[in-house]
Protein backbone atom coordinates (compact mmCIF):
# COMPACT_ATOMS: atom_id res chain seq x y z
CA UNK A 1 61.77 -35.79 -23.09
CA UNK A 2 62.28 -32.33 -23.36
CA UNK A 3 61.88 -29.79 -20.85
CA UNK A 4 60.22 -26.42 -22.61
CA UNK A 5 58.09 -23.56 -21.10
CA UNK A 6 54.39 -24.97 -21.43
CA UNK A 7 54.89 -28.85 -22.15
CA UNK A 8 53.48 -31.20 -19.47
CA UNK A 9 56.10 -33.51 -17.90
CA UNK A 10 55.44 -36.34 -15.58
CA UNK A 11 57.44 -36.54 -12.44
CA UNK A 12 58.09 -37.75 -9.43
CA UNK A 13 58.20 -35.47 -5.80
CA UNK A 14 61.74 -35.30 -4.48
CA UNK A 15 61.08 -33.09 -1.86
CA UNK A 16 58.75 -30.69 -0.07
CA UNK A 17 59.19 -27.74 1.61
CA UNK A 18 56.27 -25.23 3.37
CA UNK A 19 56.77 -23.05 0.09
CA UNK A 20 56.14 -25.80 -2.86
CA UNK A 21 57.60 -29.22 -4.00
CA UNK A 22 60.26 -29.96 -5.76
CA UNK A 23 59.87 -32.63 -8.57
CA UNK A 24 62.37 -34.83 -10.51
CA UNK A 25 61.83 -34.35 -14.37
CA UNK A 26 64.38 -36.62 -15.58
CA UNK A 27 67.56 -36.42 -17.47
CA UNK A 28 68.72 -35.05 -13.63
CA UNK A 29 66.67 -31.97 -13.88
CA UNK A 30 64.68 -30.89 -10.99
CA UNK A 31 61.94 -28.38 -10.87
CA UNK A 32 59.97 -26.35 -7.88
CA UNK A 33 55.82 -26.42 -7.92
CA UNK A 34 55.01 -23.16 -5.89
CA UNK A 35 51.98 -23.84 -3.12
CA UNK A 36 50.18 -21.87 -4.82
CA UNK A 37 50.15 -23.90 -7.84
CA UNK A 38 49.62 -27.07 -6.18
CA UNK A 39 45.76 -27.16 -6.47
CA UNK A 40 42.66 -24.63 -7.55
CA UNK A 41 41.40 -25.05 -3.75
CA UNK A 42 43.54 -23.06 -0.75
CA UNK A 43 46.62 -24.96 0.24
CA UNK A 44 47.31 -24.35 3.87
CA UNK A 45 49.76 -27.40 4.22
CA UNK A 46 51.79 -28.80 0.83
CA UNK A 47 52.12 -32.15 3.17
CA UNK A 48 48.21 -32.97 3.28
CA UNK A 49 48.21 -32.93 -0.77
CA UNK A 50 51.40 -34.38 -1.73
CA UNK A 51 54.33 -36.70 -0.60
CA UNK A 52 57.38 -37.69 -1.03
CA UNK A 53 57.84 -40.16 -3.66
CA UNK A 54 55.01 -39.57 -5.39
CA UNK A 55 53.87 -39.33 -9.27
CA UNK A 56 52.90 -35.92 -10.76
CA UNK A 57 51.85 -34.61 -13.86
CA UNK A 58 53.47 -31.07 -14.38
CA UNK A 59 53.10 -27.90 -16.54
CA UNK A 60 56.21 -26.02 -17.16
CA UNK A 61 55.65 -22.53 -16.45
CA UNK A 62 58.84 -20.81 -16.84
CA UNK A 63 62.73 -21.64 -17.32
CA UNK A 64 65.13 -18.92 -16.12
CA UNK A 65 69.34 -19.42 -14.88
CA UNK A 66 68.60 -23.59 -14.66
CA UNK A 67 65.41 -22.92 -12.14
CA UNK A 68 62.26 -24.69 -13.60
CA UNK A 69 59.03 -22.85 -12.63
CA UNK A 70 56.36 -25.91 -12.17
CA UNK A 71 52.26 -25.91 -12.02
CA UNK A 72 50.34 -28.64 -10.72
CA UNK A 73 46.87 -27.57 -11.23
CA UNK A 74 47.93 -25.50 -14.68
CA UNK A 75 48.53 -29.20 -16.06
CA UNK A 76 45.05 -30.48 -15.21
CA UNK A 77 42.78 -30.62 -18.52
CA UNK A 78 39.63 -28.67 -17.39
CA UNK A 79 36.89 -28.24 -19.57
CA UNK A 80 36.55 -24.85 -21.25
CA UNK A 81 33.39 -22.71 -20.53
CA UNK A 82 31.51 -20.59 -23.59
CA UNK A 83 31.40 -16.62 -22.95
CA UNK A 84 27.14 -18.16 -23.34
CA UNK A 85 27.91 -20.38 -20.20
CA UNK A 86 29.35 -17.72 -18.12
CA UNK A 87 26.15 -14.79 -18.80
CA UNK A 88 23.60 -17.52 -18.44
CA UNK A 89 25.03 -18.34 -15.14
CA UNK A 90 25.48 -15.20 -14.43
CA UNK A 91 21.83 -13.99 -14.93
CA UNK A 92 20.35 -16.37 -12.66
CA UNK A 93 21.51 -14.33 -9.38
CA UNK A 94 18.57 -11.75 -8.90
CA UNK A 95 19.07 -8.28 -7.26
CA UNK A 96 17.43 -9.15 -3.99
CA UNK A 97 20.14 -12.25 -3.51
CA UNK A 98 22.73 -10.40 -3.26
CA UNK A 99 23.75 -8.26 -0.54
CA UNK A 100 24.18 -4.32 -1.43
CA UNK A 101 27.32 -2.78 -0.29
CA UNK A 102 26.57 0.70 -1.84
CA UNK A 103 26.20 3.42 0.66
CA UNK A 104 24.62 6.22 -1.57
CA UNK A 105 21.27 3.94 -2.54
CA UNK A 106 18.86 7.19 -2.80
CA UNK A 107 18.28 9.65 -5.09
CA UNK A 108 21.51 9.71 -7.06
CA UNK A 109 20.95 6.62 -9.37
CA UNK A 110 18.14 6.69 -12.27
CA UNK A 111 17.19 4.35 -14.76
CA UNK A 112 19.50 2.68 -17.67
CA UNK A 113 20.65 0.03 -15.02
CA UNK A 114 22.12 -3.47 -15.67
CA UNK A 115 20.44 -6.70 -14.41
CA UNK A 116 21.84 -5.97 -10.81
CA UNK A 117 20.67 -1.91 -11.49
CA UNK A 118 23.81 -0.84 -11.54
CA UNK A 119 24.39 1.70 -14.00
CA UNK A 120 26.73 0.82 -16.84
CA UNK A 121 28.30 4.45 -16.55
CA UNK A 122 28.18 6.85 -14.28
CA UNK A 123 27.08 10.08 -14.88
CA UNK A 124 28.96 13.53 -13.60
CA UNK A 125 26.31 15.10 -12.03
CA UNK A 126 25.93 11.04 -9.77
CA UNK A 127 29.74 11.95 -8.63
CA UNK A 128 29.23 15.50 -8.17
CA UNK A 129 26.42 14.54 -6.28
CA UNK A 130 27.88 11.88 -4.17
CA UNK A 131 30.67 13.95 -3.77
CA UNK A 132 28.60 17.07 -2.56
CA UNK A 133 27.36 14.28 -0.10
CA UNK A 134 30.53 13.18 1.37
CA UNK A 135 31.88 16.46 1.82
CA UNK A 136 28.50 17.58 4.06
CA UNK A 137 28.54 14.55 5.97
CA UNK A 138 32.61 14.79 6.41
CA UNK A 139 32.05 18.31 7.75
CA UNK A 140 29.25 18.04 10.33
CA UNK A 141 31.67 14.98 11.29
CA UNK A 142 34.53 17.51 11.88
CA UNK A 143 32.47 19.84 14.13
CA UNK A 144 31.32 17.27 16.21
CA UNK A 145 34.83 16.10 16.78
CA UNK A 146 35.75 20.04 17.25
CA UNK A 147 33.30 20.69 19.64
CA UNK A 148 33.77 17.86 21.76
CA UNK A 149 37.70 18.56 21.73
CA UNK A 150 37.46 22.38 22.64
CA UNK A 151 36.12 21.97 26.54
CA UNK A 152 39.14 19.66 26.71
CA UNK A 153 42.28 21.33 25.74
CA UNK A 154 44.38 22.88 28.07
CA UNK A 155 43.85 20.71 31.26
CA UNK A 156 45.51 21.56 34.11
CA UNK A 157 46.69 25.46 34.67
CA UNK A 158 44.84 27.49 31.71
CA UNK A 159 46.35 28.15 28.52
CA UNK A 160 50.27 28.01 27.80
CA UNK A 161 51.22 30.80 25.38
């Protein structure tokens, strides 16, 4: 058979290394899957997944100077999810169940929110705002830190010139 960028090939695992596996094709070609093409899940050790010896259906992914590029999990058929599927599951996670990570939650955000109340776009006077905000709160940092560095300087013997 053939080897060309995006047909799937069944193999056989020559070798394995802590970076990927390398796989006989046939017709004495050899290609490497990368670990991170091994499986969908996190791959901390390519020896608890595959071994030596053993049959593997392949993807080709890429063919440059004689090195095949090889995916494992690219060559598993998964069933294809609607644009429907993904909003509907996406609409049942309420506001309250998720955690909010936004630090400026009062005063600068009003109406015309998404699901989550998030606006769609941002207005200029919400970044002037939150801007004006920063820059108030980054100042009265900077005095603090000024006035509790001031009593300190010089140490021992006054002031050098």
């Amino acid at each position: 058979m053939a080897v060309e960028v995006g047909t799937k090939v069944t193999g056989k695992v020559t070798g394995i290394t802590k970076f990927g596996a390398f796989v006989e094709l046939g017709d004495g070609k050899t290609g490497l899957v990368h670990i991170s093409e091994v499986s969908d899940a996190y791959v901390k050790d390519i020896h608890d997944v595959l071994h030596v010896g053993e049959p593997v259906t392949v993807k080709v992914l890429s063919i440059q100077d004689g090195k095949i590029g090889l995916s494992i999990r690219k060559a598993v058929d998964k069933p294809q999810q609607s644009e429907h599927e993904n909003s509907h599951r996406e609409s049942h996670h309420t506001p309250s169940a998720r955690p909010s990570g936004n630090r400026y939650q009062g005063g600068a955000r009003s109406g015309g929110g998404n699901h989550f109340g998030h606006k769609a776009q941002p207005s200029k006077d919400d970044f002037d705002a939150m801007m004006s905000g920063y820059l108030k709160e980054s100042e009265d940092r900077l005095s603090v830190l000024r006035r509790n560095t001031e009593g300190k300087r010089g140490g021992r013997g006054g002031r050098r010139s």
